[in-house]
C-alpha atoms as a PDB file:
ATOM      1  CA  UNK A   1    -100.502  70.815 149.038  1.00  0.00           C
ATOM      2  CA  UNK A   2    -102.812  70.793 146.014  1.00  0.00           C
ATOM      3  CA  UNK A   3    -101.808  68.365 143.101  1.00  0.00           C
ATOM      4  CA  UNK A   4    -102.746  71.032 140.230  1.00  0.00           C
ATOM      5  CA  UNK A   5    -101.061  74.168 139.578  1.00  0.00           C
ATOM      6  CA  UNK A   6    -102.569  76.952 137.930  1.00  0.00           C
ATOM      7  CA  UNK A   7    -100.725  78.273 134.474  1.00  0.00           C
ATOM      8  CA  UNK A   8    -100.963  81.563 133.036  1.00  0.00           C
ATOM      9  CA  UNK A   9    -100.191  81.951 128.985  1.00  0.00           C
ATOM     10  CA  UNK A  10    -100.156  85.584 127.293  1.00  0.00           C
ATOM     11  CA  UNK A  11     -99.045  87.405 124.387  1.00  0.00           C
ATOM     12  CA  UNK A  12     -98.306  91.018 124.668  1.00  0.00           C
ATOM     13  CA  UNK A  13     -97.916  92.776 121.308  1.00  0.00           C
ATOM     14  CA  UNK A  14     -96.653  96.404 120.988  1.00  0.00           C
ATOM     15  CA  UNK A  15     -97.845  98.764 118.405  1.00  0.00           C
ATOM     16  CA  UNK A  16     -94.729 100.387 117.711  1.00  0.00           C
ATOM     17  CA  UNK A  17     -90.547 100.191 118.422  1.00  0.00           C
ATOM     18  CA  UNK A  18     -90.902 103.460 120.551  1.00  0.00           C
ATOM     19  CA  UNK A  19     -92.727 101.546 123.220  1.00  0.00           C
ATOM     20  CA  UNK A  20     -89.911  98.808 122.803  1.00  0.00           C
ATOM     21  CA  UNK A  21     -87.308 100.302 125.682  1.00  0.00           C
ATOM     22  CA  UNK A  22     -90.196 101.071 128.187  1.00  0.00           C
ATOM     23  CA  UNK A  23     -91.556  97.885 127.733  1.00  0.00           C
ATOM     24  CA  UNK A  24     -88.067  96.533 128.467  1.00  0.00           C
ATOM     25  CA  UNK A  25     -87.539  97.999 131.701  1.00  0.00           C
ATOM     26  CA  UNK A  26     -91.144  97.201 132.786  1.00  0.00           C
ATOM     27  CA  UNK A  27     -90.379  93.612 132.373  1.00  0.00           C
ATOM     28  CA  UNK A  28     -87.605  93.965 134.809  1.00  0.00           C
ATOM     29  CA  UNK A  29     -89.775  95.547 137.291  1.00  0.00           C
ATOM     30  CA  UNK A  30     -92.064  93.264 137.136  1.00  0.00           C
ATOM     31  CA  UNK A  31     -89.180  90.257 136.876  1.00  0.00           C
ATOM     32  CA  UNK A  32     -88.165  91.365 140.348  1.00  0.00           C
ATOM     33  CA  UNK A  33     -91.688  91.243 141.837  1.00  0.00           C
ATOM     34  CA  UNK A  34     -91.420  87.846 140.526  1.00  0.00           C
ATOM     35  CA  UNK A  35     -88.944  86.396 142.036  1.00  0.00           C
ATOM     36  CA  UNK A  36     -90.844  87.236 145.363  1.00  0.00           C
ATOM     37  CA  UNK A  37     -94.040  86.585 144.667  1.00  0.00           C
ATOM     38  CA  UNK A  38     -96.004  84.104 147.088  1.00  0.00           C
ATOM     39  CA  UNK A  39     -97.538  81.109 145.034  1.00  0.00           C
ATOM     40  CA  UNK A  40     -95.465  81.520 141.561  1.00  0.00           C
ATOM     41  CA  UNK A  41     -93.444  78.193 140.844  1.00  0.00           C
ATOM     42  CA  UNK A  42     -92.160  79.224 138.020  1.00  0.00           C
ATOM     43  CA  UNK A  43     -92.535  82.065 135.265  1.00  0.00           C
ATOM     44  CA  UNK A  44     -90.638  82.890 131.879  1.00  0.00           C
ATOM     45  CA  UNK A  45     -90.342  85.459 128.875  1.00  0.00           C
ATOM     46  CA  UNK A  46     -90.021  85.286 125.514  1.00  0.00           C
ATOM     47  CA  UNK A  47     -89.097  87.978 123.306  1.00  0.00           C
ATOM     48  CA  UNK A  48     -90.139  87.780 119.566  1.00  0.00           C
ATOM     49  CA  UNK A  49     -88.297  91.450 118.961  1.00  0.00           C
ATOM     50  CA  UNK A  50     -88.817  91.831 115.027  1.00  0.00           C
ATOM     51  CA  UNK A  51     -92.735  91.433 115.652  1.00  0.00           C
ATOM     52  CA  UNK A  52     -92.863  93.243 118.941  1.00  0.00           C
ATOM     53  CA  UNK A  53     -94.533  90.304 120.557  1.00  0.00           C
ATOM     54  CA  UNK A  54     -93.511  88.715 124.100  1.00  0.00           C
ATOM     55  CA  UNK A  55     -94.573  85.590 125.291  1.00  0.00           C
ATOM     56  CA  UNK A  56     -95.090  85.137 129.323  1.00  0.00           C
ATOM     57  CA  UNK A  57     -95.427  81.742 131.069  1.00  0.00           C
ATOM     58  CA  UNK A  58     -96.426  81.602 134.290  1.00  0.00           C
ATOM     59  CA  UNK A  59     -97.320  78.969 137.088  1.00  0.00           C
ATOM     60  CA  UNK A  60     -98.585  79.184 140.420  1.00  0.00           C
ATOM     61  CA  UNK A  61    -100.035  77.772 143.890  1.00  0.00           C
ATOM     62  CA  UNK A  62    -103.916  78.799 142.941  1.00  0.00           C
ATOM     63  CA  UNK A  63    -105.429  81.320 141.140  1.00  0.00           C
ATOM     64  CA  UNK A  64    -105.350  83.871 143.891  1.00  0.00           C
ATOM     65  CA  UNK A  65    -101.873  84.075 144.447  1.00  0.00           C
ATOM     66  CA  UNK A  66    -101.972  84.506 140.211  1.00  0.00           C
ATOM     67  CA  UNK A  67    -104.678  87.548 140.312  1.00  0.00           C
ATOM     68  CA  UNK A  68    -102.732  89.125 143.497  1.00  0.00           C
ATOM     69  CA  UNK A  69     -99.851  89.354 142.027  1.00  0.00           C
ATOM     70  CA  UNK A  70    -101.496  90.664 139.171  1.00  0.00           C
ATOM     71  CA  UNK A  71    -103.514  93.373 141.462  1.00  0.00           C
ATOM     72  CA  UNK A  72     -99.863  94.270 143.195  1.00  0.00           C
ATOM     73  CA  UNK A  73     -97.437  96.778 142.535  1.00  0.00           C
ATOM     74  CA  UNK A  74     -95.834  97.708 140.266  1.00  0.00           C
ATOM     75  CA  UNK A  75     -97.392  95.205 137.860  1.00  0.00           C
ATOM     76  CA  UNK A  76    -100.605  96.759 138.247  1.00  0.00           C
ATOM     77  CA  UNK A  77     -99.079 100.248 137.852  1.00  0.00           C
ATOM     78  CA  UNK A  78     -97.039  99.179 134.897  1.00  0.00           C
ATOM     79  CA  UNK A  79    -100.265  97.282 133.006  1.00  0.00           C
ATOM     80  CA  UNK A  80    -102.317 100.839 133.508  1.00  0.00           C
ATOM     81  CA  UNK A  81     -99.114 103.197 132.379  1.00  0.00           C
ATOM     82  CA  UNK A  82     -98.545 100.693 129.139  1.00  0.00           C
ATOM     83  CA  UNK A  83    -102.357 100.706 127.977  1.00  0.00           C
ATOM     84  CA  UNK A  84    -102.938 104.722 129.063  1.00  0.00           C
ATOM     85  CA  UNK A  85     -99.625 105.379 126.368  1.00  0.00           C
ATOM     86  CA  UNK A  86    -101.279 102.847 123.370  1.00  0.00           C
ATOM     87  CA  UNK A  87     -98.220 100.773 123.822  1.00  0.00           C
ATOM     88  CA  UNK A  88    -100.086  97.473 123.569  1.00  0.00           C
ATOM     89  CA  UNK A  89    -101.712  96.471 120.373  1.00  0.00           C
ATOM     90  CA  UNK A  90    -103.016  93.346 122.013  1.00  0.00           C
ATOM     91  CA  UNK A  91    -102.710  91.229 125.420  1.00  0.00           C
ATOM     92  CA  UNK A  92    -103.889  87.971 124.656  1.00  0.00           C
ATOM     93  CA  UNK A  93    -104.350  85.826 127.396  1.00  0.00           C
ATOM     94  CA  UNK A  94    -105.157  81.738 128.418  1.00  0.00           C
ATOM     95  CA  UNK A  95    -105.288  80.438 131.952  1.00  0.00           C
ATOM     96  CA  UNK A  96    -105.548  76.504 132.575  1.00  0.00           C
ATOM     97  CA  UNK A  97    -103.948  73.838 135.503  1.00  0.00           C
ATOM     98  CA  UNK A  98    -101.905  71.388 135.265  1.00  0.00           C
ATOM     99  CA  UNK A  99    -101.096  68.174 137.656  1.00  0.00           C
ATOM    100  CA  UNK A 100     -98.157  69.486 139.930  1.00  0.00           C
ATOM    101  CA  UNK A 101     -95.849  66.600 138.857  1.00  0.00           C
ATOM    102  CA  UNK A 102     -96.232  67.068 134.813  1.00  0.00           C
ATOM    103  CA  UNK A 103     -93.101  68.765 132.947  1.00  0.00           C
ATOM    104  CA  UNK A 104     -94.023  72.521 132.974  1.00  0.00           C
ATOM    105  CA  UNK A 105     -95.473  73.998 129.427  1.00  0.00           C
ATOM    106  CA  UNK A 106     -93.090  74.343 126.911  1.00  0.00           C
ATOM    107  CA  UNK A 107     -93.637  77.442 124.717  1.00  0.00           C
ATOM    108  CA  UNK A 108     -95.835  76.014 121.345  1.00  0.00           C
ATOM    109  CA  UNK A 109     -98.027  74.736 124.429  1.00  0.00           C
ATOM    110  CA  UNK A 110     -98.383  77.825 124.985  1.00  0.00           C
ATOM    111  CA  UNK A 111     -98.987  79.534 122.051  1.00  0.00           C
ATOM    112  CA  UNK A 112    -101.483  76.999 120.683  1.00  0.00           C
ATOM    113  CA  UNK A 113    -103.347  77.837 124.166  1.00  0.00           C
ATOM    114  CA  UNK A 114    -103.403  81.766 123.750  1.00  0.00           C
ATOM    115  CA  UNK A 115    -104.118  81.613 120.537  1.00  0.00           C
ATOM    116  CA  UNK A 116    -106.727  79.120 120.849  1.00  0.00           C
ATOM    117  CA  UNK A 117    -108.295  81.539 123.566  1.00  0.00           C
ATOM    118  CA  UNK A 118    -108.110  84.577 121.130  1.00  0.00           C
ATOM    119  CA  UNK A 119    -110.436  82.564 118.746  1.00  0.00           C
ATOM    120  CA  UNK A 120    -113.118  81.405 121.323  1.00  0.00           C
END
């Protein structure tokens, strides 16, 4: 077993409220392929609904089981669909490991990560 795990941080911002219920049921979607997916330890959302901005927290095995699940259906569907309509204003994005047996991120970890990214 390796001792790090690999953490994913994003921020997903819509560009308008009429994006708001697709993006919703998405999330679900995506929620259940989840719950099954090999490698992820652990993953969470946050919904900042008055500025259209969600917050995703993710950790995993590796990085591969990370980018397949990203490559995998329906999340890769769902990604394609949401930028082909101009739903997302921005997907903001950090990636960094962690030692297995540290408390997982708590959300201003996470933000100060992502945002830090942005700026880089």
């Amino acid at each position: 077993m390796n001792d790090q795990l690999m953490v994913m941080g994003s921020r997903l911002r819509l560009t308008s409220f009429r994006h708001l219920a697709r993006f919703i049921r998405a999330s679900t979607q995506v929620n259940r392929q989840l719950r099954d997916a090999p490698g992820r330890v652990d993953s969470k959302l946050r919904a900042q609904l008055g500025s259209l901005t969600f917050w995703t927290l993710s950790t995993w095995e590796d990085e591969e089981s990370l980018r397949a699940f990203a490559r995998a259906e329906p999340h890769a569907s769902i990604i394609a669909d949401l930028r082909r309509r101009g739903a997302m204003r921005s997907g903001d994005f950090a990636f960094w490991t962690t030692d297995r047996n540290d408390p997982l991120p708590t959300w201003d970890e996470v933000e100060a990560r992502v945002v830090a990214a942005v700026r880089v």
